[in-house]
PDB file of N, CA and C in Angstrom:
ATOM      1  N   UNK A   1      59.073   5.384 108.922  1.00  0.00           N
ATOM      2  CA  UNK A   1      58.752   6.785 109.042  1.00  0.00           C
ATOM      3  C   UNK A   1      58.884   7.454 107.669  1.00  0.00           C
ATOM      4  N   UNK A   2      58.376   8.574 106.659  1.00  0.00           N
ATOM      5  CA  UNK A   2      57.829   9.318 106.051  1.00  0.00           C
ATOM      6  C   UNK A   2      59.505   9.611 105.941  1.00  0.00           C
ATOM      7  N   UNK A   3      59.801   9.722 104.836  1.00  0.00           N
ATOM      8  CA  UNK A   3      60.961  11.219 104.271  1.00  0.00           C
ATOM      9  C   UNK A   3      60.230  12.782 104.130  1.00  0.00           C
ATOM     10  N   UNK A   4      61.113  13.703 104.054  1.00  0.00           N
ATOM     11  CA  UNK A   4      60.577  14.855 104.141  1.00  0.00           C
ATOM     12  C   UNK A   4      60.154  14.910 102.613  1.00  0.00           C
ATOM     13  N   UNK A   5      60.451  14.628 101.365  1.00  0.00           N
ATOM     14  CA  UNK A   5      59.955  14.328 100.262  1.00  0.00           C
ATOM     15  C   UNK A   5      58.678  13.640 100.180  1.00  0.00           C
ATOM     16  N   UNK A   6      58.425  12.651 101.033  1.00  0.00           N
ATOM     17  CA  UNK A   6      57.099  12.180 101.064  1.00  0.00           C
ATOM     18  C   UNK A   6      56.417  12.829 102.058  1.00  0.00           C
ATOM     19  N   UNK A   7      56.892  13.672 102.831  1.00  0.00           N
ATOM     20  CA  UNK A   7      55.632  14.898 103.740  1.00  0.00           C
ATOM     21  C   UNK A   7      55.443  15.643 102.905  1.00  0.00           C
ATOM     22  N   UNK A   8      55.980  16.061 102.298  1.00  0.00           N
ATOM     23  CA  UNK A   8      55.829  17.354 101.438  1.00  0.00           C
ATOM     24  C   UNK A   8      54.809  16.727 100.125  1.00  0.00           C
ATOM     25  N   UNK A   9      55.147  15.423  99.657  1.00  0.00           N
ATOM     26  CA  UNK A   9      54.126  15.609  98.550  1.00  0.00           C
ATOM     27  C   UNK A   9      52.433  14.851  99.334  1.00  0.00           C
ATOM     28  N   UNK A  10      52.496  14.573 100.423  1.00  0.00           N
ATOM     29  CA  UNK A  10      51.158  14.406 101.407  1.00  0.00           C
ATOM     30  C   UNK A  10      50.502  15.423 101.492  1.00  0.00           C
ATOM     31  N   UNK A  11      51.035  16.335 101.989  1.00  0.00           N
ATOM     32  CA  UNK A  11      50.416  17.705 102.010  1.00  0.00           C
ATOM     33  C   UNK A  11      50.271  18.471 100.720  1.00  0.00           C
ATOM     34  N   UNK A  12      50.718  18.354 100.115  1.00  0.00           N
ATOM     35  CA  UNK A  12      50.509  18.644  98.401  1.00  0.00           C
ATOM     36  C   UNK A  12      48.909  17.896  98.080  1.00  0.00           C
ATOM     37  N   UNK A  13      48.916  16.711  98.578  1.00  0.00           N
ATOM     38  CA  UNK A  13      48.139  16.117  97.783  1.00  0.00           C
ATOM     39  C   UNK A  13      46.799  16.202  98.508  1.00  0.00           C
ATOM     40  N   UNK A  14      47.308  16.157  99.835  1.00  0.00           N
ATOM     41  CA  UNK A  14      45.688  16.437 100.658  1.00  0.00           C
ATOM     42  C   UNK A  14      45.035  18.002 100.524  1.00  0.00           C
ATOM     43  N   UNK A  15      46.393  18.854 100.437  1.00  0.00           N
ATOM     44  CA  UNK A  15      45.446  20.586  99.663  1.00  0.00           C
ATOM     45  C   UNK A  15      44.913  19.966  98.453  1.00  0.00           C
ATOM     46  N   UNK A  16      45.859  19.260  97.797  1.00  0.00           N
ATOM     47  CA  UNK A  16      44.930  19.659  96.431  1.00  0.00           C
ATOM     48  C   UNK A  16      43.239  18.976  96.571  1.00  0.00           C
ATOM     49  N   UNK A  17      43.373  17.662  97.539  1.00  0.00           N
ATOM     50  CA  UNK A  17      42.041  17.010  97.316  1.00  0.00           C
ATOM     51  C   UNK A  17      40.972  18.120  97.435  1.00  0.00           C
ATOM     52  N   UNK A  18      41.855  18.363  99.503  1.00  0.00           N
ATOM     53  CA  UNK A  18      40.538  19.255 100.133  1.00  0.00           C
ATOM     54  C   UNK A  18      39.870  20.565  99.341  1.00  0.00           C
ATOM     55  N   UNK A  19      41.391  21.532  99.188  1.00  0.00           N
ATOM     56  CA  UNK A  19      40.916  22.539  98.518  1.00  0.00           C
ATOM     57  C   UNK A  19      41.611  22.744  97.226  1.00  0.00           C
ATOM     58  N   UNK A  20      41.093  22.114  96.475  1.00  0.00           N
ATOM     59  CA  UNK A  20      41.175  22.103  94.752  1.00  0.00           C
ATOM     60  C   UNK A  20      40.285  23.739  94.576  1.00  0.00           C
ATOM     61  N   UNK A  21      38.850  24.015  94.889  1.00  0.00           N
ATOM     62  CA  UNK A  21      38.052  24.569  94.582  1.00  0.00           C
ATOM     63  C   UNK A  21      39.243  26.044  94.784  1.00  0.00           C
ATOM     64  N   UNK A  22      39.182  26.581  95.526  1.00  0.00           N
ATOM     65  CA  UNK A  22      40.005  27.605  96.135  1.00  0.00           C
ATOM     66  C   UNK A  22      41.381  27.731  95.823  1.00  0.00           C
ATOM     67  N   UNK A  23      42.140  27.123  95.133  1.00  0.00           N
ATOM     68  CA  UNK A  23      43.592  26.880  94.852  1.00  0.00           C
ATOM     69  C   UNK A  23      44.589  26.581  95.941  1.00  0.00           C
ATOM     70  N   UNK A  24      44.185  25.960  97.536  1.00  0.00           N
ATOM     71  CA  UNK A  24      44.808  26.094  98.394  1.00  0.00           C
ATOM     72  C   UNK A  24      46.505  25.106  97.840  1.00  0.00           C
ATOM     73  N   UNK A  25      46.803  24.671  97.095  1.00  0.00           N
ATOM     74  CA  UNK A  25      47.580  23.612  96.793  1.00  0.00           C
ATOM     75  C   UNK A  25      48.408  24.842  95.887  1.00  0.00           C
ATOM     76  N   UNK A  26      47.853  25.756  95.272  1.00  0.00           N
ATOM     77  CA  UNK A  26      48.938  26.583  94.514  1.00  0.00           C
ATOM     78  C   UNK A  26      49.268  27.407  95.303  1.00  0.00           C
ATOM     79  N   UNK A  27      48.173  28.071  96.304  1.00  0.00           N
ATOM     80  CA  UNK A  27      48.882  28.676  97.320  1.00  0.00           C
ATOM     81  C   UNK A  27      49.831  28.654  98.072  1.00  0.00           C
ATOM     82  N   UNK A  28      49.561  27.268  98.466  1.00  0.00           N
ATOM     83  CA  UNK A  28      50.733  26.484  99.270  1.00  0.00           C
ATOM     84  C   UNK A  28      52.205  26.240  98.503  1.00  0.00           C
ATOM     85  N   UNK A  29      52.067  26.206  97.553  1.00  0.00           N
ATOM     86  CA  UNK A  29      53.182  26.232  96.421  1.00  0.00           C
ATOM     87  C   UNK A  29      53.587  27.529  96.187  1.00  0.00           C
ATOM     88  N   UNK A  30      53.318  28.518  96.651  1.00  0.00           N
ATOM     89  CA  UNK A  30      53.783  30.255  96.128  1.00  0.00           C
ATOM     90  C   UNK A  30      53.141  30.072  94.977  1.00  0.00           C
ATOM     91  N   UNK A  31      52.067  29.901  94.707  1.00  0.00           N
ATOM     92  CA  UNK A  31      51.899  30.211  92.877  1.00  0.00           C
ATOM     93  C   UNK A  31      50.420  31.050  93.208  1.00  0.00           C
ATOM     94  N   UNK A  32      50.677  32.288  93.762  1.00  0.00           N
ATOM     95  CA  UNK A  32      49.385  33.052  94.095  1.00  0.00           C
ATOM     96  C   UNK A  32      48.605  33.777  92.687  1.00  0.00           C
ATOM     97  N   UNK A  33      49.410  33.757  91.128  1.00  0.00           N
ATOM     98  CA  UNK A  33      48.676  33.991  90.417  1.00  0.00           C
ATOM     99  C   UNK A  33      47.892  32.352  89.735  1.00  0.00           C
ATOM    100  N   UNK A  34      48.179  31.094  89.616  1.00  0.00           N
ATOM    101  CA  UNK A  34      47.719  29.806  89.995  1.00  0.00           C
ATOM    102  C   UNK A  34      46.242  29.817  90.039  1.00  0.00           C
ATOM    103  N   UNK A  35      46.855  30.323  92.000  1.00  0.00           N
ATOM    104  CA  UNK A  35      45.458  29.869  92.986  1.00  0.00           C
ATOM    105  C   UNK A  35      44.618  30.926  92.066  1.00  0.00           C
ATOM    106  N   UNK A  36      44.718  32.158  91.791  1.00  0.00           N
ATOM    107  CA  UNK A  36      43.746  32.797  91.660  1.00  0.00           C
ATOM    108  C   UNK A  36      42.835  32.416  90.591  1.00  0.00           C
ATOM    109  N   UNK A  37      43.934  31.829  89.450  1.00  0.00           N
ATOM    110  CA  UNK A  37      43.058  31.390  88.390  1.00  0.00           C
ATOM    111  C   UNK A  37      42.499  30.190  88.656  1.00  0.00           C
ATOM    112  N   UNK A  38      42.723  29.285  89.338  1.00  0.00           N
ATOM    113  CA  UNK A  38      42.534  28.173  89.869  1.00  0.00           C
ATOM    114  C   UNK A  38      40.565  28.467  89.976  1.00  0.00           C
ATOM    115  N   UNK A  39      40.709  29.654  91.179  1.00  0.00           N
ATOM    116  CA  UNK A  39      39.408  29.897  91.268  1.00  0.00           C
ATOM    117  C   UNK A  39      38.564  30.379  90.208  1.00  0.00           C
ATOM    118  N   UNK A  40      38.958  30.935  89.438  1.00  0.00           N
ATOM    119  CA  UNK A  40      38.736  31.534  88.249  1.00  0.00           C
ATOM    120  C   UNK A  40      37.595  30.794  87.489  1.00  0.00           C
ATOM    121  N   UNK A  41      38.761  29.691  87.777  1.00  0.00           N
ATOM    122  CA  UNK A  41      38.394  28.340  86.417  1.00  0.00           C
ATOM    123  C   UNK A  41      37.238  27.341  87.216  1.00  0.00           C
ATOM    124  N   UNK A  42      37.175  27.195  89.120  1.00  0.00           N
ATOM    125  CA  UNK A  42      36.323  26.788  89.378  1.00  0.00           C
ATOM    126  C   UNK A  42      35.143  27.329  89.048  1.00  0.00           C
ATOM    127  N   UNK A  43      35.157  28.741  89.358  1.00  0.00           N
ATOM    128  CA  UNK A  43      33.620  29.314  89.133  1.00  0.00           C
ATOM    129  C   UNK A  43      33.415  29.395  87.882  1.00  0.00           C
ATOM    130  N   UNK A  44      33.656  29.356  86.926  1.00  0.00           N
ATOM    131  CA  UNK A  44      33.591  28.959  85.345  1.00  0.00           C
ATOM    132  C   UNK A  44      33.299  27.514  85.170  1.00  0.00           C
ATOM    133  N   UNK A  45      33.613  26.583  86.008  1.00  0.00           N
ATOM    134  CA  UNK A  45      33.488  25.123  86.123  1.00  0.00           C
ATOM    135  C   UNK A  45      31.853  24.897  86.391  1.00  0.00           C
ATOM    136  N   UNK A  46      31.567  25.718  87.441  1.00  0.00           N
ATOM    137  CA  UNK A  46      30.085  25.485  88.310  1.00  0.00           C
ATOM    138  C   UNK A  46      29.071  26.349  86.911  1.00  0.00           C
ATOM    139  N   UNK A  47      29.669  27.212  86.115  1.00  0.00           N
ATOM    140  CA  UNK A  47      28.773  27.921  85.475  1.00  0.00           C
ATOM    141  C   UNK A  47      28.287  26.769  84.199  1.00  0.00           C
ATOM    142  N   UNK A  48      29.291  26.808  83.875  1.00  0.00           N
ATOM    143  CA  UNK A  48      28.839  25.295  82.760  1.00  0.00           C
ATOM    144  C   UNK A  48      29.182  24.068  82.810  1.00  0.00           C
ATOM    145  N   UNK A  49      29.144  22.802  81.742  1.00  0.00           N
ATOM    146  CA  UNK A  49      29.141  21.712  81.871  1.00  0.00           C
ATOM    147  C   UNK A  49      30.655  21.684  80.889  1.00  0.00           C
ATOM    148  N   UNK A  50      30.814  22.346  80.194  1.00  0.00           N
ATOM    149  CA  UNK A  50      32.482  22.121  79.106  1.00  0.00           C
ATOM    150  C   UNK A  50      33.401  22.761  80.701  1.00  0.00           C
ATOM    151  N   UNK A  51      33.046  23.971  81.119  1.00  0.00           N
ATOM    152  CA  UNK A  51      34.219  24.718  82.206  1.00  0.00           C
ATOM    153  C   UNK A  51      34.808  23.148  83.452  1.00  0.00           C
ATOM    154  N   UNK A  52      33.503  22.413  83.482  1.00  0.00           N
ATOM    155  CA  UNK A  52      33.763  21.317  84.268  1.00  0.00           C
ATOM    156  C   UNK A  52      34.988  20.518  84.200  1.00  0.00           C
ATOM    157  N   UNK A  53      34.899  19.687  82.663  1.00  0.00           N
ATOM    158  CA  UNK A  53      35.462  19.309  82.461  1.00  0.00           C
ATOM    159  C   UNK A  53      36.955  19.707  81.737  1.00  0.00           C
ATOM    160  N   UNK A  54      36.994  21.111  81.512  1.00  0.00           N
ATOM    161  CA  UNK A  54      38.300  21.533  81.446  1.00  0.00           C
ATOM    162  C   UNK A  54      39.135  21.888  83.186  1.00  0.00           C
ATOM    163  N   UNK A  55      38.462  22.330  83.889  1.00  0.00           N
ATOM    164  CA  UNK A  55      38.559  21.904  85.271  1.00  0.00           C
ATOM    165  C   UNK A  55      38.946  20.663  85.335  1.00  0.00           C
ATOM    166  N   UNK A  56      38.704  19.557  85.340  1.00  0.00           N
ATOM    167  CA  UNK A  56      38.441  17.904  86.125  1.00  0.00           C
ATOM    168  C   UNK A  56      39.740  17.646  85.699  1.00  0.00           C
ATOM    169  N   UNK A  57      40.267  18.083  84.251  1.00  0.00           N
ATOM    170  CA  UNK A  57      41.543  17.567  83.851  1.00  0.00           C
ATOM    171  C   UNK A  57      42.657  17.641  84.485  1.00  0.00           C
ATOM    172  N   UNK A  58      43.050  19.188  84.513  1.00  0.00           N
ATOM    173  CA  UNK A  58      44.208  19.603  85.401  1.00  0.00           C
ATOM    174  C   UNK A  58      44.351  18.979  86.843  1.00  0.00           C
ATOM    175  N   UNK A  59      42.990  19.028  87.411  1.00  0.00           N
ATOM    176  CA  UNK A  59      43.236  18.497  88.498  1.00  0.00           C
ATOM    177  C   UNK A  59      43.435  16.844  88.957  1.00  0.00           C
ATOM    178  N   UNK A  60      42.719  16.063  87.908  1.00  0.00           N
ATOM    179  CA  UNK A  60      43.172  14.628  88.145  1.00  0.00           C
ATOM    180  C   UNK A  60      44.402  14.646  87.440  1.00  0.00           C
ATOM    181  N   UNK A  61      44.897  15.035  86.773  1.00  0.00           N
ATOM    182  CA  UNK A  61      46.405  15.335  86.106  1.00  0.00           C
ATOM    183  C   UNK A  61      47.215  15.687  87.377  1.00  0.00           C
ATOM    184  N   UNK A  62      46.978  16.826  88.236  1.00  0.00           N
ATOM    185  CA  UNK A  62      48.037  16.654  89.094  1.00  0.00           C
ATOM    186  C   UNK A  62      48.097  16.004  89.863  1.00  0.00           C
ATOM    187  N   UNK A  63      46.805  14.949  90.370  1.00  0.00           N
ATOM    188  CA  UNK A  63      47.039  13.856  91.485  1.00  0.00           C
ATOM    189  C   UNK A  63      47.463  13.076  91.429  1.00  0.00           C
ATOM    190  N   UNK A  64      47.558  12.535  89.804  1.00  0.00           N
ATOM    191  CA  UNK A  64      48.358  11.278  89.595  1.00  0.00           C
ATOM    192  C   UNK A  64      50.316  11.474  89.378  1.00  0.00           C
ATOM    193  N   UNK A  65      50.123  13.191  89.013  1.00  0.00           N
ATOM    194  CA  UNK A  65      51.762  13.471  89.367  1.00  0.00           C
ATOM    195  C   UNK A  65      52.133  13.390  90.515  1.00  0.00           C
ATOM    196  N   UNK A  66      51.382  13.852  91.368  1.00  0.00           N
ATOM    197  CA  UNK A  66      51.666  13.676  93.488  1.00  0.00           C
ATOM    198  C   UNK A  66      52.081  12.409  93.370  1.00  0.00           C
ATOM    199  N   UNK A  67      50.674  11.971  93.334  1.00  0.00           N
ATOM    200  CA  UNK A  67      50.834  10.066  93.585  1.00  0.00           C
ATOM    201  C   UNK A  67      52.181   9.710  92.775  1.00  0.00           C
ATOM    202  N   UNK A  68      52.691   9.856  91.732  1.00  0.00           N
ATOM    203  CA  UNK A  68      53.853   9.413  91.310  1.00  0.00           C
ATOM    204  C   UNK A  68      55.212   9.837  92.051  1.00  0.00           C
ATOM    205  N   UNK A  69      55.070  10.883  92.548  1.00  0.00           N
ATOM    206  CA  UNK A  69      55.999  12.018  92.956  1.00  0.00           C
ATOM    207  C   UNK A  69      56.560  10.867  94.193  1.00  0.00           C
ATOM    208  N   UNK A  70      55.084  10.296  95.431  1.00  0.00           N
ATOM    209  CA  UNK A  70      55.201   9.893  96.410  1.00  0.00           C
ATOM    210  C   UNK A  70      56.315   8.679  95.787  1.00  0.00           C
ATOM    211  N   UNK A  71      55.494   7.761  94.870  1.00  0.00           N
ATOM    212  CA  UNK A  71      56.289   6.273  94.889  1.00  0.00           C
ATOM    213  C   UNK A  71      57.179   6.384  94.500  1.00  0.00           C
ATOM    214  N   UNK A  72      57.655   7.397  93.556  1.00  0.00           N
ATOM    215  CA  UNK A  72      59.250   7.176  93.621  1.00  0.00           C
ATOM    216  C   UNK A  72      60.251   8.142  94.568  1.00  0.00           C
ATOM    217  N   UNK A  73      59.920   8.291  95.262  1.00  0.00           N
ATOM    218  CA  UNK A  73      60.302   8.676  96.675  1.00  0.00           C
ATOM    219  C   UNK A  73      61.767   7.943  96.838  1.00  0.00           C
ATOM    220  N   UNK A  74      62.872   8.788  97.034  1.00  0.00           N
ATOM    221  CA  UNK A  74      63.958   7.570  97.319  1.00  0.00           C
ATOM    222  C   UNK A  74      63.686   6.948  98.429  1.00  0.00           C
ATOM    223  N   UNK A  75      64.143   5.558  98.786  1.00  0.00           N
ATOM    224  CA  UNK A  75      64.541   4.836  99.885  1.00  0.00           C
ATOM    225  C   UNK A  75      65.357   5.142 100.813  1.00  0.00           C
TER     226      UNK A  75
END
């Protein structure tokens, strides 16, 4: 069965997949100035091809912190 450390970074990680676009993952974190820029930076993302990839970073940056977060999960 799951520790509450590894529920918590599941749901971390499935907001961030689902809703990256929207900031639902900073939301979910209390970080309501975040999410906002979050969106900010999506619709700046869709406007050009550089906003993209300053976008793409942060966010594969924090999945591989989740994903780390999970495996070292104590026992």
């Amino acid at each position: 069965m799951l520790r509450k450390k590894e529920k918590q970074t599941l749901t971390r990680l499935f907001l961030l997949g689902v809703g990256a676009p929207i900031g639902l993952d900073r939301f979910y974190e209390g970080d309501a100035t975040g999410g906002f820029l979050a969106i900010l930076g999506f619709l700046v993302a869709l406007i050009t091809v550089v906003g993209l990839f300053v976008w793409i970073f942060p966010f594969i940056s924090k999945t591989f912190r989740l994903l780390r977060e999970f495996e070292d999960a104590e026992d």
